[in-house]
Every structure is written in C-alpha cells, then in structure tokens.
Protein backbone atom coordinates (compact mmCIF):
# COMPACT_ATOMS: atom_id res chain seq x y z
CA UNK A 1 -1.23 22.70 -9.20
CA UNK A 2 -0.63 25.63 -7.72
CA UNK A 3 -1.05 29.56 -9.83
CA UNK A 4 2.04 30.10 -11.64
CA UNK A 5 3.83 27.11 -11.23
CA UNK A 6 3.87 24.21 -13.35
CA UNK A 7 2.57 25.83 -15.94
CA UNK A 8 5.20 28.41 -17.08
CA UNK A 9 8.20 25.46 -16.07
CA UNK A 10 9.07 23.20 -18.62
CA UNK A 11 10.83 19.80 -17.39
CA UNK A 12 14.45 20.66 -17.62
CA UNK A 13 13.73 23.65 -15.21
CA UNK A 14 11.88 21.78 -12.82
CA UNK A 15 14.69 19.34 -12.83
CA UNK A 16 17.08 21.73 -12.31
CA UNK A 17 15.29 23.19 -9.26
CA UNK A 18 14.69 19.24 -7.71
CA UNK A 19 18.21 18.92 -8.14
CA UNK A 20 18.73 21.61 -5.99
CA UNK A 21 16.82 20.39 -2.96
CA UNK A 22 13.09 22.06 -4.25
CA UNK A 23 10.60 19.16 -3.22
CA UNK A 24 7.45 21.15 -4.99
CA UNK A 25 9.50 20.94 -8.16
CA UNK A 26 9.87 17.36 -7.81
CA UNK A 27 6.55 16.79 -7.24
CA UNK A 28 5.47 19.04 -10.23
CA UNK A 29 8.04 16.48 -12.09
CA UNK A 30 6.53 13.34 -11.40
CA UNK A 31 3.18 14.53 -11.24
CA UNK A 32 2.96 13.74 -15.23
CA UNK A 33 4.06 10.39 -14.58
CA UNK A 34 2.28 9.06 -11.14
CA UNK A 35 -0.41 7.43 -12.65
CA UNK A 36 1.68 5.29 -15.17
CA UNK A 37 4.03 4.49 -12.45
CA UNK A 38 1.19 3.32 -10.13
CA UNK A 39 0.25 1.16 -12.80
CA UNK A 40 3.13 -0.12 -13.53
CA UNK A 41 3.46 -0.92 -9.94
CA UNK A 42 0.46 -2.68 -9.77
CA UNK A 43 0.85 -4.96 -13.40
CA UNK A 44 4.15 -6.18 -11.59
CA UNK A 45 3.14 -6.53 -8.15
CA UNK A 46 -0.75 -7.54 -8.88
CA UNK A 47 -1.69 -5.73 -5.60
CA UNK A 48 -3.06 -2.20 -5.09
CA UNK A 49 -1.70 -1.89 -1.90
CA UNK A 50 1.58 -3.39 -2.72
CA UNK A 51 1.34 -0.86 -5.88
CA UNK A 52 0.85 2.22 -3.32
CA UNK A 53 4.00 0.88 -1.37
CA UNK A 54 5.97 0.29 -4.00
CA UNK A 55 5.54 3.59 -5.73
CA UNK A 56 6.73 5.80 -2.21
CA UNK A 57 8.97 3.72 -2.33
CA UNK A 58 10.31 4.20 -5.71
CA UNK A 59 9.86 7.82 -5.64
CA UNK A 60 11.51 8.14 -2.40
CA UNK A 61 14.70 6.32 -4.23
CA UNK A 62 14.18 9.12 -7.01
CA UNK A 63 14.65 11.81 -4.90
CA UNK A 64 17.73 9.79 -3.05
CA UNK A 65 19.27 9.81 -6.86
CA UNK A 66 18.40 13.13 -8.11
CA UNK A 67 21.47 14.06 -7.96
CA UNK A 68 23.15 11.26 -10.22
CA UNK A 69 20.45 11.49 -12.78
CA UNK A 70 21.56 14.53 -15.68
CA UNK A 71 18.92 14.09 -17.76
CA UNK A 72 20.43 12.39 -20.43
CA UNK A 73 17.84 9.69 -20.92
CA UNK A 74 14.02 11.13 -20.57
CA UNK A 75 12.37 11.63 -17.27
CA UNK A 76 9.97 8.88 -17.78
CA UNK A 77 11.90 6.23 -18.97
CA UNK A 78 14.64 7.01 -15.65
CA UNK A 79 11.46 6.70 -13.49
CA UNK A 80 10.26 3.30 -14.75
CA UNK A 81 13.76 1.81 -14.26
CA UNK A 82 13.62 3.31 -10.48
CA UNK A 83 9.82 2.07 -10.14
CA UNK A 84 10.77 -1.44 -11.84
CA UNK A 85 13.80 -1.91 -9.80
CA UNK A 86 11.59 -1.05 -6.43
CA UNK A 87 8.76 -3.89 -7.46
CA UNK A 88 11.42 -6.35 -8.52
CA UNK A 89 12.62 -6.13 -4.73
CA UNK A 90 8.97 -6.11 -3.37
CA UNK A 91 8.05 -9.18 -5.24
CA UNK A 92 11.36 -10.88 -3.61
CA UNK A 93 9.73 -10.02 0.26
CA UNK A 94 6.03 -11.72 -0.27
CA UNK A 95 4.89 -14.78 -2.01
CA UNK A 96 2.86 -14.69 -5.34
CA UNK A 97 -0.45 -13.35 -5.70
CA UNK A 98 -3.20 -15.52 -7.53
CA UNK A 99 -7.13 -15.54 -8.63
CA UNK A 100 -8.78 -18.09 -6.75
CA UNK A 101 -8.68 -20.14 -10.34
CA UNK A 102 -5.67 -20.42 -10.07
CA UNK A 103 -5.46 -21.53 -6.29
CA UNK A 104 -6.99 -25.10 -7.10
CA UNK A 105 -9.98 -27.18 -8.72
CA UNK A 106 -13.39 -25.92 -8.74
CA UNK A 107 -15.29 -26.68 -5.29
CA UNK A 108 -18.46 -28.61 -4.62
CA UNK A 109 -21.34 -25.19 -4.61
CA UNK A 110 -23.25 -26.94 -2.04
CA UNK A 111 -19.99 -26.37 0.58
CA UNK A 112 -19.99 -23.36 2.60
CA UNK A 113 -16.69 -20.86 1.53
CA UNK A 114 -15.03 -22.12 4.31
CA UNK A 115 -12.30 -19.41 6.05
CA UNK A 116 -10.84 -16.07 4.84
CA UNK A 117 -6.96 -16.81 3.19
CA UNK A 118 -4.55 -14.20 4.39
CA UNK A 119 -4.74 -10.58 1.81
CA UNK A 120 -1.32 -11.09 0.25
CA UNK A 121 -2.85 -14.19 -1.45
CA UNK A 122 -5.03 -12.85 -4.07
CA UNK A 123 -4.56 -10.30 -6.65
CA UNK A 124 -6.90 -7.27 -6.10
CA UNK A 125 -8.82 -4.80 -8.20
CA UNK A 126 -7.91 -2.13 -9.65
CA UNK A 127 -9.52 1.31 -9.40
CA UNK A 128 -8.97 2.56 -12.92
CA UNK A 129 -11.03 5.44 -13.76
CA UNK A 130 -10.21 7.18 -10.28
CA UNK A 131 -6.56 6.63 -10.70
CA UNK A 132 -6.87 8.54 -14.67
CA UNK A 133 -5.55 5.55 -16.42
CA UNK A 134 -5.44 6.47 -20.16
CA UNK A 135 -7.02 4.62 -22.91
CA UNK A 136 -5.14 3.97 -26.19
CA UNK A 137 -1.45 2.60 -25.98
CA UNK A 138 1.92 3.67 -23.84
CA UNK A 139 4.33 4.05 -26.97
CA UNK A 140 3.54 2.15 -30.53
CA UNK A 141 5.69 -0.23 -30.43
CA UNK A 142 3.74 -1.33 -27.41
CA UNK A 143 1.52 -4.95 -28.31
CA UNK A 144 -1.23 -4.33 -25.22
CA UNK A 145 -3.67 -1.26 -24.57
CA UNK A 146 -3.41 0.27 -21.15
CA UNK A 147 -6.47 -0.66 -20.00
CA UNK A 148 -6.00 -4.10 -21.38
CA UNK A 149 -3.00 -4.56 -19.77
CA UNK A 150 -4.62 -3.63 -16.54
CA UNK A 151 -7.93 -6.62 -16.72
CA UNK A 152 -7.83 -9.48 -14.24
CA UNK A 153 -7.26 -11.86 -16.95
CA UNK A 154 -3.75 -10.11 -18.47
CA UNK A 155 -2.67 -9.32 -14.36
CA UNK A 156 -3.31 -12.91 -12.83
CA UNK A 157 -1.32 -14.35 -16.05
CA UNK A 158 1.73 -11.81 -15.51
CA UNK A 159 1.70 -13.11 -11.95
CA UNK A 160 2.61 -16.93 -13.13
CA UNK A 161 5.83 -15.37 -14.81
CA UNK A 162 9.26 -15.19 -12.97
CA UNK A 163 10.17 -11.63 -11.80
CA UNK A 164 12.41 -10.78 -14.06
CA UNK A 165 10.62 -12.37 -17.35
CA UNK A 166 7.21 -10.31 -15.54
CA UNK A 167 9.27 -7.02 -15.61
CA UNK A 168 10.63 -7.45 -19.88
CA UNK A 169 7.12 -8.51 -21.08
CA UNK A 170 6.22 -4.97 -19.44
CA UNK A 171 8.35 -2.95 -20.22
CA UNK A 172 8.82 -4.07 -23.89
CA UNK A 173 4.70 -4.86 -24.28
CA UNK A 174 2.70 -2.95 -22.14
CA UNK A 175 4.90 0.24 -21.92
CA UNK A 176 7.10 0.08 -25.61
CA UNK A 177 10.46 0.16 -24.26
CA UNK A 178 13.31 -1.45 -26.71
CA UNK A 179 15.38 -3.96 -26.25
CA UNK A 180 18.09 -1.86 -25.42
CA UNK A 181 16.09 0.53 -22.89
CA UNK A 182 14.79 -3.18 -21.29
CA UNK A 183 18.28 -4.13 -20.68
CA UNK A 184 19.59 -1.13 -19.44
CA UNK A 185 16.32 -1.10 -16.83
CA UNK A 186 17.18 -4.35 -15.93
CA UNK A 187 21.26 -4.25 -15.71
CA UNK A 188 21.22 -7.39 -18.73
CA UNK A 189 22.07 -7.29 -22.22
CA UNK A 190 19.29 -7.05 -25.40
CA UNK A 191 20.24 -10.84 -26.37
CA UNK A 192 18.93 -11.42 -22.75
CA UNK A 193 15.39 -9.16 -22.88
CA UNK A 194 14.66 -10.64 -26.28
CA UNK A 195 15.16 -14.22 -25.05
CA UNK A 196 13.44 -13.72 -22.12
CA UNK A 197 10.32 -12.03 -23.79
CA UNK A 198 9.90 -14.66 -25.66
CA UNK A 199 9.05 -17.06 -23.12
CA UNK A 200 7.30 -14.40 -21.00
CA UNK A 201 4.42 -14.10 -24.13
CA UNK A 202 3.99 -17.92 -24.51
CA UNK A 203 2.89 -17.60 -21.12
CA UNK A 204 0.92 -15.15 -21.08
CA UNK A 205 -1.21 -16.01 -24.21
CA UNK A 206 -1.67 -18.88 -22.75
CA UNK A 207 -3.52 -18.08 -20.32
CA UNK A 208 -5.21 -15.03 -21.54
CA UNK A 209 -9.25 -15.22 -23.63
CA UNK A 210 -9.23 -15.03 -27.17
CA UNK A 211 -10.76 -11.43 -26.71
CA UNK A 212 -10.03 -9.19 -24.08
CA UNK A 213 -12.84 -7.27 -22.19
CA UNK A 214 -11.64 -4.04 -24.38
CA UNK A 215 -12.76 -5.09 -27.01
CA UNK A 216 -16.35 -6.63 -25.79
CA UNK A 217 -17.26 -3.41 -24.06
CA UNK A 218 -16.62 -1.46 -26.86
CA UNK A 219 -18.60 -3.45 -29.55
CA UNK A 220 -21.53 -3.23 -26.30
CA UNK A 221 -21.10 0.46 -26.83
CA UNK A 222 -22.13 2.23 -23.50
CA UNK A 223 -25.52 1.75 -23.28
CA UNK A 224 -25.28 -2.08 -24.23
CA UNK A 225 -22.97 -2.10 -21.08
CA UNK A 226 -24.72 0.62 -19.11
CA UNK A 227 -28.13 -2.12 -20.21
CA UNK A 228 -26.19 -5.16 -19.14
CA UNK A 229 -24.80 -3.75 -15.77
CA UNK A 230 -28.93 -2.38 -14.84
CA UNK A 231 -30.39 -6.28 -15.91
CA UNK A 232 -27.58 -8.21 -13.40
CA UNK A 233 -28.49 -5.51 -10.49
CA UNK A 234 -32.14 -5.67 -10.39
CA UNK A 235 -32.20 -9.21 -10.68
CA UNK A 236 -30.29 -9.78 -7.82
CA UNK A 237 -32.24 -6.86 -6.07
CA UNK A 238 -34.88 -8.45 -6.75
CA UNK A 239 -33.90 -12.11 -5.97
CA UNK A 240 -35.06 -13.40 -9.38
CA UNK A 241 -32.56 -16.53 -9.88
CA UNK A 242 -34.12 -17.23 -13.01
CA UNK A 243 -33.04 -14.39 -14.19
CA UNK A 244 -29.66 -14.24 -13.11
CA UNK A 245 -29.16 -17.50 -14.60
CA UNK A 246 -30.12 -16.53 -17.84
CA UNK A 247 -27.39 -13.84 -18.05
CA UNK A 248 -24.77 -16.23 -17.58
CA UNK A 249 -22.39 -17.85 -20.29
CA UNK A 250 -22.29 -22.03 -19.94
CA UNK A 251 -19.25 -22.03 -18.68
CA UNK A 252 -19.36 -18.90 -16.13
CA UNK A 253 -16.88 -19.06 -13.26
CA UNK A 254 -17.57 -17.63 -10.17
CA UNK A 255 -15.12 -16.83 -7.04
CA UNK A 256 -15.04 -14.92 -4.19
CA UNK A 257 -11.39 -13.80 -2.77
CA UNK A 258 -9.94 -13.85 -0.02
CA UNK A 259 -12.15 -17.41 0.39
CA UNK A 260 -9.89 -20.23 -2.35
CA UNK A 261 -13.34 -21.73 -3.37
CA UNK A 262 -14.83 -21.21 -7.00
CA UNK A 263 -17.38 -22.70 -9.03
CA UNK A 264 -17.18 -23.18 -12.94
CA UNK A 265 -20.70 -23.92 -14.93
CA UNK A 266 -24.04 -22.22 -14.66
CA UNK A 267 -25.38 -25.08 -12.61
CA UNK A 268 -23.06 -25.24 -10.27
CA UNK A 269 -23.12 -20.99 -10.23
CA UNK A 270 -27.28 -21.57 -9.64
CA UNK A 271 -26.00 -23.65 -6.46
CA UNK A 272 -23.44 -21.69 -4.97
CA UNK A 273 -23.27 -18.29 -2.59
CA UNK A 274 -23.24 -16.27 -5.16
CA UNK A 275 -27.36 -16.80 -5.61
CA UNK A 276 -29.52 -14.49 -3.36
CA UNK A 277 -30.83 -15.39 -0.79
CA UNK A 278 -33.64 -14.27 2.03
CA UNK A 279 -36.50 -12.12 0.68
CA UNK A 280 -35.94 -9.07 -1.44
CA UNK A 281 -34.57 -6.16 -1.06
CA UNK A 282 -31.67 -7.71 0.73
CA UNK A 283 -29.52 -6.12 -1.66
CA UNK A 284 -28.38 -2.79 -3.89
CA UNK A 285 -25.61 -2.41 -6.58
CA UNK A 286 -23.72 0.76 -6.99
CA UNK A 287 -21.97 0.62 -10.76
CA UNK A 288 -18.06 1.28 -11.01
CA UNK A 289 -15.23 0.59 -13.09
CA UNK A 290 -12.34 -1.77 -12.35
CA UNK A 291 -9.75 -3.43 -14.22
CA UNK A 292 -11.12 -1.31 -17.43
CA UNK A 293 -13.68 -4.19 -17.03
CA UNK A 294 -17.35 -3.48 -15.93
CA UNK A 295 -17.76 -3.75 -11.86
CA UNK A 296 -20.53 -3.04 -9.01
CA UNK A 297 -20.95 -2.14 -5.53
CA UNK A 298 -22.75 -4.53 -3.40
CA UNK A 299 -24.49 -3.88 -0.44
CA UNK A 300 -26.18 -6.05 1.53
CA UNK A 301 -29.32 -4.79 3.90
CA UNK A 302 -28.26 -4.01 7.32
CA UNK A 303 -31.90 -3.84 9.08
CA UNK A 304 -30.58 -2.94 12.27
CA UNK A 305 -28.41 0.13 11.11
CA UNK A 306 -31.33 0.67 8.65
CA UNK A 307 -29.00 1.21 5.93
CA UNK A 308 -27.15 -1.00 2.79
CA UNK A 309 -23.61 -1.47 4.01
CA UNK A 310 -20.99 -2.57 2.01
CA UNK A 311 -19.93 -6.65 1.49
CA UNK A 312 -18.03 -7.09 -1.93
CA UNK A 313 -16.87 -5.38 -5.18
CA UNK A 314 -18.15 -7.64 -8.35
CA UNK A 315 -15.73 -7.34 -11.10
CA UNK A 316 -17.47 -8.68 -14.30
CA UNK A 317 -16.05 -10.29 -17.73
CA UNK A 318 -18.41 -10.56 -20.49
CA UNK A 319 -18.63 -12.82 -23.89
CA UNK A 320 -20.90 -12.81 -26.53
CA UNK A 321 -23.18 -10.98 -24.81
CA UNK A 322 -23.36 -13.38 -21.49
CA UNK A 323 -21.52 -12.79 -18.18
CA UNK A 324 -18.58 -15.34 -18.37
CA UNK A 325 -17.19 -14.77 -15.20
CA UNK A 326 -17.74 -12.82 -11.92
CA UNK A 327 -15.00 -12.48 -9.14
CA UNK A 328 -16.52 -10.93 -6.07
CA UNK A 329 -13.87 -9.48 -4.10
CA UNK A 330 -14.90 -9.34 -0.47
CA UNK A 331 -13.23 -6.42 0.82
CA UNK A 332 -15.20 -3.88 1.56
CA UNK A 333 -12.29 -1.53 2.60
CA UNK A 334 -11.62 -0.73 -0.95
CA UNK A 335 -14.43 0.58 -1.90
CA UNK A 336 -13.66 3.94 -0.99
CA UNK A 337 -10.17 3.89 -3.59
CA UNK A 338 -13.56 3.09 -6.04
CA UNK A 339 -15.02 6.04 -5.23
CA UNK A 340 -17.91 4.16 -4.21
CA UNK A 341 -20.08 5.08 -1.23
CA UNK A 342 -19.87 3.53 2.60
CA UNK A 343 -23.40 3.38 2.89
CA UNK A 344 -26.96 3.58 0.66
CA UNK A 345 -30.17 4.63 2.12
CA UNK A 346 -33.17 1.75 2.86
C-alpha cells in the first residue's frame, strides 16, 4: 500500500472516491476483502483457476455497479453477492469438478494410469497459506472454520450439491450470512434459503470424515506434523516401501488427478504407482501447505538436466496418527501459486 494512502482513509471515503472514477481507491477497497472472495470463489467453483477467473470477473462487475451501490448494506457482504452471482454463472459454462473417488470404483494397482482426463475434470488444490487465508471462523454464526471449509474432503462434497443449494450452504455456513442476507444474495425468499440449506448439509455430512484435518493437525501439534511430513519424505527418498507402508491407515486411498484411477487399501497402495521405484535418490520432497491440510513437493531426478524437476503436489489427510489418504495432483504448473521451487539441486 502505498505512503499515505490507505491508511489515513477509512471505507466510506474510499468509496466515495471509487464512486467517482478513482481505480486506486477501489483497489484500496477490496484489498481487505480479496482473499475471502478468492476463497469463496474457489469453495463454489472447486477450481483455482476457475477461482482466479471468477474473481476479475466479479470485481470487474463491482466496478461496472459502483455507482448503484450507496453503501447501505456493508462493503463485504455487497461483494459476496457480486462474487456469488459471478460463480453461479461460471458453474452454468463448465461441467462439475470431482476427486478421482468420486469419478468411479477403485482400479486394479497392477494397471498402468492409463491417459490424462481433460483439467476442468478434477477439483484442484488450494494454495492456502500464500493466498493469507485466516484461521478461526468468517462470522459466529458460521458452523465451518475457514480452513476447514477449504480441505479436499468439505470442497469435493460441495461440488455434488446443485448450484444454488452449493451457494446457501456457503453463505449461511462457511461465511455466517442470515437467512435474510442469503436470500437477498440469491434474489429468493428466507423460507427458500432455509429449505434449501437443509438439504445442502445432509449432503454434505454425508460425505464428509467424522473429523476434519483441523482438528488432527492440531492435536499433532507442529512438530508431530512437521515429524510426520520428514518420516513419509525420506522414505520415499530413500525407496524404503516397508516403510512407507507402515505409515499408512488400512484403508488409505490413493489417486492421482488428472489420471480417473485410484486405489483404496494398503495392499493395493503397496501395488500401485504411487510406490518408488528405480534406485534411490530418484526423488526429493519440498513441504507446503494446501487445503489447510499437510502437502509436499515432489521431484523426481532428472539425470540429464542434473537437477530434481517437478512431477506432482501430494496433498495428505491424516487419522489417528496414519496417512489415510494421499491425492497426488500431477500438475506441476502449480507449484509456483505454492510457492514451491521449479527446480532442487542433485
């Protein structure tokens, strides 16, 4: 932020002066708010790209309506109906996006992963600590943390719900919104929002764990987590399947977007691609966040470059102390929005 602006403006002012044609006071006005909307975005859309489109677009439609909007209702809450309203018309243009889990059965691990499903079929990860997603909760009436609303788990199950139902369970769980704030976001009545959330949350519990990862990192502690992360890296650095196995719940699940195949059990995990293979070091692990769930780097050993180049982001879920599921997204392009590193040293 620029010396001697921002600071000394309170919200009303900078409204006034975005009203008035001043793009650096809009952007000092929605700065506060980017990083919800983004995440909002990206709860209703399941995508991070889709999120970044969705929120120029919804910002470009908030400086389109500056002019209609007097500040009667607070800045936030007009910028959610403007960003909700945007993903509502995204999700309308592309098909739903899914967790290979939820693509079909389990696959046979001795079968190669066959070909690479278009992008727009699989939910992606979410970059949370570089994007400043808050801990804690939106607003207390809200029932989900924000981190918790932003795991794999709670954002595939969002993803089986109809637009609409998708966008109250949101706004009234996630974010806190009432009834009557819902239904004016959404152009519907309270009656409406309330009926509608209440089939939204039976099916979303249904398909969500018991615990969410929140809650198991924290009773980890960091360096439980920081311990756990360190074990699963140098075994596979060190190609020691025994190992690996030993870290994994009985019924682990393992997949590997944008291929639809997936493996649930740890001897049909011991079988599959995820396993090591060639002689050691063929790989190196960079730790990350995603999801507000723990997540590494991998690299796999590029001997003729003479360096570790990137080949998948493993996002982990953990219960009871075992890893209970890994989902290795194979897109190496986003591992710079992780903040990760294109390259590691032999």
């Amino acid at each position: 932020m620029p010396a001697g602006t921002g600071l000394r403006r309170n919200e009303r002012e900078l409204l006034e002066e975005a009203r008035s044609g001043d793009e650096d006071a809009f952007r000092h006005l929605i700065e506060p708010h980017r990083a919800d909307l983004h995440a909002h975005c990206y709860r209703m859309l399941g995508s991070l790209h889709d999120a970044d489109d969705a929120l120029q677009d919804a910002l470009l439609r908030a400086w389109r309506g500056l002019p209609k909007f007097e500040g009667r209702s607070a800045t936030a809450s007009w910028l959610h109906r403007i960003t909700t309203n945007s993903c509502l018309d995204a999700i309308a243009r592309r098909p739903k996006r899914v967790l290979p889990i939820d693509y079909g059965p389990p696959t046979d691990p001795a079968e190669a992963p066959g070909e690479r499903l278009a992008e727009r079929h699989w939910v992606e990860p979410y970059p949370d600590e570089e994007l400043g997603l808050e801990t804690g909760y939106a607003a207390p009436e809200a029932r989900y943390e924000r981190r918790e609303a932003v795991e794999l788990a709670f954002i595939a199950a969002l993803q089986h719900l109809p637009p609409r139902q998708r966008a109250v369970l949101i706004l009234r769980e996630v974010l806190g919104f009432s009834a009557r704030e819902t239904a004016e976001t959404l152009d519907t009545t309270p009656a409406s929002v309330n009926s509608a959330l209440q089939r939204a949350r039976k099916v979303v519990e249904d398909r969500l764990p018991e615990r969410s990862q929140q809650a198991t990192v924290r009773s980890l502690g960091d360096e439980g987590a920081r311990a756990l992360v360190e074990r699963f890296s140098a075994a596979f650095e060190q190609g020691d399947v025994a190992a690996i196995v030993a870290m994994l719940a009985d019924d682990v699940e393992f997949s590997m977007p944008p291929y639809a195949g997936w493996q649930r059990g740890r001897d049909a995990v011991a079988q599959s691609w995820l396993m090591p293979g060639g002689p050691p070091p063929r790989l190196r692990y960079a730790p990350t966040r995603a999801n507000g769930q723990l997540a590494l780097g991998t690299y796999a050993l590029d001997a003729g470059a003479g360096r570790y180049v990137p080949i998948a982001l493993d996002v982990l879920s953990v219960e009871d102390g075992a890893i209970s599921q890994v989902i290795a997204f194979r897109t190496p392009s986003l591992f710079e929005r992780f903040g990760l590193p294109q390259a590691l040293p032999v």
